[in-house]
C-alpha atoms as a PDB file:
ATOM      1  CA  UNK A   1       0.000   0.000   0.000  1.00  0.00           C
ATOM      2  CA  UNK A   2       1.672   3.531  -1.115  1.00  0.00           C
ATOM      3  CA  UNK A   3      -0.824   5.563   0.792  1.00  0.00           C
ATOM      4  CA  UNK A   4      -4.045   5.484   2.644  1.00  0.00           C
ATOM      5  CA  UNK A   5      -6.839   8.071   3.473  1.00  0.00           C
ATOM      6  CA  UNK A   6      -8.024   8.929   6.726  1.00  0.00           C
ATOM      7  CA  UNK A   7     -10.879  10.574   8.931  1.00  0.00           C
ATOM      8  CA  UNK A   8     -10.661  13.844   9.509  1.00  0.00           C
ATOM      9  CA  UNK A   9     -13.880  15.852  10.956  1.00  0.00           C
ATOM     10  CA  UNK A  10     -13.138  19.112   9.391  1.00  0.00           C
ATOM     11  CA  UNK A  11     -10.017  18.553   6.475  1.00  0.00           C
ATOM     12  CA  UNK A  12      -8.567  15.737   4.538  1.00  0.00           C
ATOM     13  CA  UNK A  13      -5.964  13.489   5.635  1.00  0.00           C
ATOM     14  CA  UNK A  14      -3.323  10.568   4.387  1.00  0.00           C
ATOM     15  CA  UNK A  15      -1.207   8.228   5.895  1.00  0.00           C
ATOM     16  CA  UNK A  16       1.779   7.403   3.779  1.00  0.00           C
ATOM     17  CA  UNK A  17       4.254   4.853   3.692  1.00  0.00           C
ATOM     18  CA  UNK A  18       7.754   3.942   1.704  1.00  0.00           C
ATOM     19  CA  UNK A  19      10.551   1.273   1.787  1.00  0.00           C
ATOM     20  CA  UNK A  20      13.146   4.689   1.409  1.00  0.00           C
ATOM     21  CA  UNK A  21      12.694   8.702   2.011  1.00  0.00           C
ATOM     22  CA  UNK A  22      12.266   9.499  -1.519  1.00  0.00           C
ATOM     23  CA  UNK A  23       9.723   6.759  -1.582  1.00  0.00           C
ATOM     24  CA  UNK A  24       7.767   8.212   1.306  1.00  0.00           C
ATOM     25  CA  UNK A  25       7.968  11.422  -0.571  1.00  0.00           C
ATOM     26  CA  UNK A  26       6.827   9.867  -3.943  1.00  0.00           C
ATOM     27  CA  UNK A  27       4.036   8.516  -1.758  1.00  0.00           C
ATOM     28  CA  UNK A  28       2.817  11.357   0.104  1.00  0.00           C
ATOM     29  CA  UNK A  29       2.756  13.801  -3.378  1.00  0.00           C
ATOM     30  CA  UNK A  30       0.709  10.796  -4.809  1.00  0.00           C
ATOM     31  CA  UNK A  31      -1.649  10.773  -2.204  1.00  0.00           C
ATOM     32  CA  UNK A  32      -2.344  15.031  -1.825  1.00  0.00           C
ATOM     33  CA  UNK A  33      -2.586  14.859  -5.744  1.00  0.00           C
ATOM     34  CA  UNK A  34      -5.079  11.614  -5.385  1.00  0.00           C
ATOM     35  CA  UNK A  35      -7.522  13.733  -3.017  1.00  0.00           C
ATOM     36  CA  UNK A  36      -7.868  16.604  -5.921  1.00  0.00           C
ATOM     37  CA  UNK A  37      -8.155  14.295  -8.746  1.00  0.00           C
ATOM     38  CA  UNK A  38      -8.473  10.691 -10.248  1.00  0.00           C
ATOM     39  CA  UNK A  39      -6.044  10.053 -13.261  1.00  0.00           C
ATOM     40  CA  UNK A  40      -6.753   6.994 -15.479  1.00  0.00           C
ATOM     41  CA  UNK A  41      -4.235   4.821 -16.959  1.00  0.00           C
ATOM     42  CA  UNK A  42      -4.869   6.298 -20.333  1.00  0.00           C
ATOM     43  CA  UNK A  43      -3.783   9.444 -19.413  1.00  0.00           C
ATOM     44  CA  UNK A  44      -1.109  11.353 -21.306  1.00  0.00           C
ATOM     45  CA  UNK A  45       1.294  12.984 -18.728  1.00  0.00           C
ATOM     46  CA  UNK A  46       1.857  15.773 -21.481  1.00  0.00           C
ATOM     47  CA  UNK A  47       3.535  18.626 -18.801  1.00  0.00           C
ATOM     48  CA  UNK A  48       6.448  18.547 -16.295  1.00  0.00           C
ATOM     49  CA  UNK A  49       7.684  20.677 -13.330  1.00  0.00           C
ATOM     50  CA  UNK A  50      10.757  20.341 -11.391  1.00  0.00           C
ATOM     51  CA  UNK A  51      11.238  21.163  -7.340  1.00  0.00           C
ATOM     52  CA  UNK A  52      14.288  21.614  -5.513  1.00  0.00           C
ATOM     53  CA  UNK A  53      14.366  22.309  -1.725  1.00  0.00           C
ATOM     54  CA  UNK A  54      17.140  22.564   0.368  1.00  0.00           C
ATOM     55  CA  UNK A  55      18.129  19.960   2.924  1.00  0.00           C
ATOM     56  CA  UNK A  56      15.784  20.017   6.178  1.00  0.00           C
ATOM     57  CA  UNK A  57      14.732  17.435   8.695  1.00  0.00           C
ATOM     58  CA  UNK A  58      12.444  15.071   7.225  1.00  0.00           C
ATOM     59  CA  UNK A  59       9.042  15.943   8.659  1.00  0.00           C
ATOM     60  CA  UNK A  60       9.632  20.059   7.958  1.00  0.00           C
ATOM     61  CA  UNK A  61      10.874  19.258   4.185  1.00  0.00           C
ATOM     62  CA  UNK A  62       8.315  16.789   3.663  1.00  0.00           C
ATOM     63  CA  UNK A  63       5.470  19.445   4.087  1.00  0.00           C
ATOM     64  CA  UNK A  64       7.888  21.928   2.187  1.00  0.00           C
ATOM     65  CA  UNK A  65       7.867  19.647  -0.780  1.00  0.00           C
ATOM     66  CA  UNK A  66       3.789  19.289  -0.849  1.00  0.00           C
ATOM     67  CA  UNK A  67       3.436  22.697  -0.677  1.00  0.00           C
ATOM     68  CA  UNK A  68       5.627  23.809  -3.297  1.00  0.00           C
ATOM     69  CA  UNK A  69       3.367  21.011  -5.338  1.00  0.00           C
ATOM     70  CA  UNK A  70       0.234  22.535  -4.076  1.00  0.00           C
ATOM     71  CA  UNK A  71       2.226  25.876  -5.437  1.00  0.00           C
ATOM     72  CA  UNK A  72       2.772  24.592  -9.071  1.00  0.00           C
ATOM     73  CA  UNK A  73      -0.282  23.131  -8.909  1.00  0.00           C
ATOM     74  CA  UNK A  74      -2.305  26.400  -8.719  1.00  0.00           C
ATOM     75  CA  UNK A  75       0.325  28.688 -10.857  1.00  0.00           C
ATOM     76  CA  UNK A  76       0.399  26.138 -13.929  1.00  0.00           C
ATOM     77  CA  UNK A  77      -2.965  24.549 -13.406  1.00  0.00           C
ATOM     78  CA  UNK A  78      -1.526  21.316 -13.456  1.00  0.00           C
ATOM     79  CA  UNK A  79      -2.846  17.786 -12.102  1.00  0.00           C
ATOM     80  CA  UNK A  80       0.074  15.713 -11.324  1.00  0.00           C
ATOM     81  CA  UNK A  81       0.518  11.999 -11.268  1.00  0.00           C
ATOM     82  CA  UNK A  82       3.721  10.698 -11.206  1.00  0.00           C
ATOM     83  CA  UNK A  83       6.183  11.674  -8.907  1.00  0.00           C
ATOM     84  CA  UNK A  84      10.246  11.162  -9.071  1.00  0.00           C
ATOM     85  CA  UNK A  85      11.739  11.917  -5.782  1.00  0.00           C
ATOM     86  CA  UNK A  86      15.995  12.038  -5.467  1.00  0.00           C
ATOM     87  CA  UNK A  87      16.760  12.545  -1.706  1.00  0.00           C
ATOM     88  CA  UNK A  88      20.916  12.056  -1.596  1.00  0.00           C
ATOM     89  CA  UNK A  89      21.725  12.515   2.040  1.00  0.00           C
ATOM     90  CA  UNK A  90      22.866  16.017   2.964  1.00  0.00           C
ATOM     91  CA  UNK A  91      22.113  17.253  -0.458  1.00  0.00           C
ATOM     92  CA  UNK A  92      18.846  19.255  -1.758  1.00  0.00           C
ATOM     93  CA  UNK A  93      15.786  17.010  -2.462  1.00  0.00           C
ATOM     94  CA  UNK A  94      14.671  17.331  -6.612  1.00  0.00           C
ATOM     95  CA  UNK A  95      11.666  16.052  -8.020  1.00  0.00           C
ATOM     96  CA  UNK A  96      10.616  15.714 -11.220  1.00  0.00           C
ATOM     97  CA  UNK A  97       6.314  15.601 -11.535  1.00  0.00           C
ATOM     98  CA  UNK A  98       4.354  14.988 -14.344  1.00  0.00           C
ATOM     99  CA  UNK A  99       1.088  15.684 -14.895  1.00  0.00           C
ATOM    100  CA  UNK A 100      -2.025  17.540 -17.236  1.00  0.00           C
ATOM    101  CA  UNK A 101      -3.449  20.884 -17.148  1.00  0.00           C
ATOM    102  CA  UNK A 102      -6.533  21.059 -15.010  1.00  0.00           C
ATOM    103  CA  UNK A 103      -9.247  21.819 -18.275  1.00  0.00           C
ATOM    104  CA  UNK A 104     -11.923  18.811 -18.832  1.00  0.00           C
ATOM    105  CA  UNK A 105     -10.737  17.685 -15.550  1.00  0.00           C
ATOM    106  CA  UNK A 106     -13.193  16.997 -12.715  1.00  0.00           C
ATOM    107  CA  UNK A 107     -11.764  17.696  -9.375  1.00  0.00           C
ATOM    108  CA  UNK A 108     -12.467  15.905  -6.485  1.00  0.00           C
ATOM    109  CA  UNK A 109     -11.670  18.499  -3.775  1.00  0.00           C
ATOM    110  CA  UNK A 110      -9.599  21.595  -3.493  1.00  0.00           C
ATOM    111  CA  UNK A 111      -6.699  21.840  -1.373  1.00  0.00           C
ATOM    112  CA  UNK A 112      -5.645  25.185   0.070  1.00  0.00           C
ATOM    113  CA  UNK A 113      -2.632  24.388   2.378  1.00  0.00           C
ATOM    114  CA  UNK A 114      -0.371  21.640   3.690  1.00  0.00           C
ATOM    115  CA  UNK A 115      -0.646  21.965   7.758  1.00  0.00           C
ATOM    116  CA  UNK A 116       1.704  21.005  10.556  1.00  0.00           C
ATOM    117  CA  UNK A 117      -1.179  19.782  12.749  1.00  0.00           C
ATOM    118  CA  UNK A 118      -0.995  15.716  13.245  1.00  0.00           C
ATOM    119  CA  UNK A 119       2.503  15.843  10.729  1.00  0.00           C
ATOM    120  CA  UNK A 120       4.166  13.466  11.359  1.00  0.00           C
ATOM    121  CA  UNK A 121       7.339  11.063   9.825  1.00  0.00           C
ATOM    122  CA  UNK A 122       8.750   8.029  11.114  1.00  0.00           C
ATOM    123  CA  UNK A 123      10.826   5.371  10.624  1.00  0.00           C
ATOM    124  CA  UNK A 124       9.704   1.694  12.172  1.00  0.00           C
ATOM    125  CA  UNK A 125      12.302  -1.012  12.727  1.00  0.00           C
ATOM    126  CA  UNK A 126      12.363  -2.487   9.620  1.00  0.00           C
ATOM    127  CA  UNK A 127      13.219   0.189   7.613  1.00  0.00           C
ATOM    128  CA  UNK A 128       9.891   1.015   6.456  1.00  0.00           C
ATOM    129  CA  UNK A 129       8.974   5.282   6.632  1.00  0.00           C
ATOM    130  CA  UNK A 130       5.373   6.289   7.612  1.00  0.00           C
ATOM    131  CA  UNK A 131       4.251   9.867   6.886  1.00  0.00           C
ATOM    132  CA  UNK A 132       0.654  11.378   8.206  1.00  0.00           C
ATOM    133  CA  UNK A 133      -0.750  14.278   7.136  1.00  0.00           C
ATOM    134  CA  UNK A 134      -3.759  16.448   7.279  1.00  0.00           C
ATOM    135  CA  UNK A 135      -4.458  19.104   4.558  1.00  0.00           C
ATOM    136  CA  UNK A 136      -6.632  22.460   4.445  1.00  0.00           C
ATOM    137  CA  UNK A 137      -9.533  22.350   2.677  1.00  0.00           C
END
């Protein structure tokens, strides 16, 4: 499982999981991008955007990264999909997304901010990373 939703009484929320960071990070953007929209399989990812954030601890750049999604998201009107994560240690996290513009695309919900409250990212014994997150609505 690459991500889950959860209740929330007021917003939307996600529980996200990986086997590495950039994983968990692949992961999480998947699941935001899942609550605004449904992609099919036939979908062309026609359009790409590229984020680079500087180092940070994992938690803090984790909700950096989704917002600066959310960001593109809004400025380029663009519903991404896939997600390429690289997360070299002590070096700046880049991401490559891919996606389609937002016309003759029904949205599921709109997203206005990536929150602090509930974030959380772990690490369980075996390796395996667990994000949660709750998102403005």
């Amino acid at each position: 499982m690459r991500f889950e939703e959860l209740e929330h009484t007021a917003d939307l929320s996600i529980r996200a999981y990986g086997r590495s960071l950039p994983d968990l990070f692949e992961n999480s953007a998947l699941g935001m991008f899942s609550l605004i929209w449904h992609p099919t399989d036939a979908e062309e990812l026609s359009h790409t955007a590229h984020v680079r954030l500087a180092p940070d601890e994992p938690a803090a750049l984790l909700r950096r990264f989704l917002a600066e999604l959310l960001f593109v998201h809004e400025d380029r009107a663009l519903l991404f999909a896939r997600f390429h994560v690289a997360l070299p240690p002590c070096g700046p996290l880049e991401c490559e997304a891919e996606g389609v513009p937002i016309a003759g695309h029904e949205l599921r919900s709109h997203i206005k901010a990536v929150t602090f409250h509930r974030l959380q990212v772990c690490q369980d014994d075996n390796g395996l990373w667990t994000a949660t997150l709750v998102f403005d609505t």
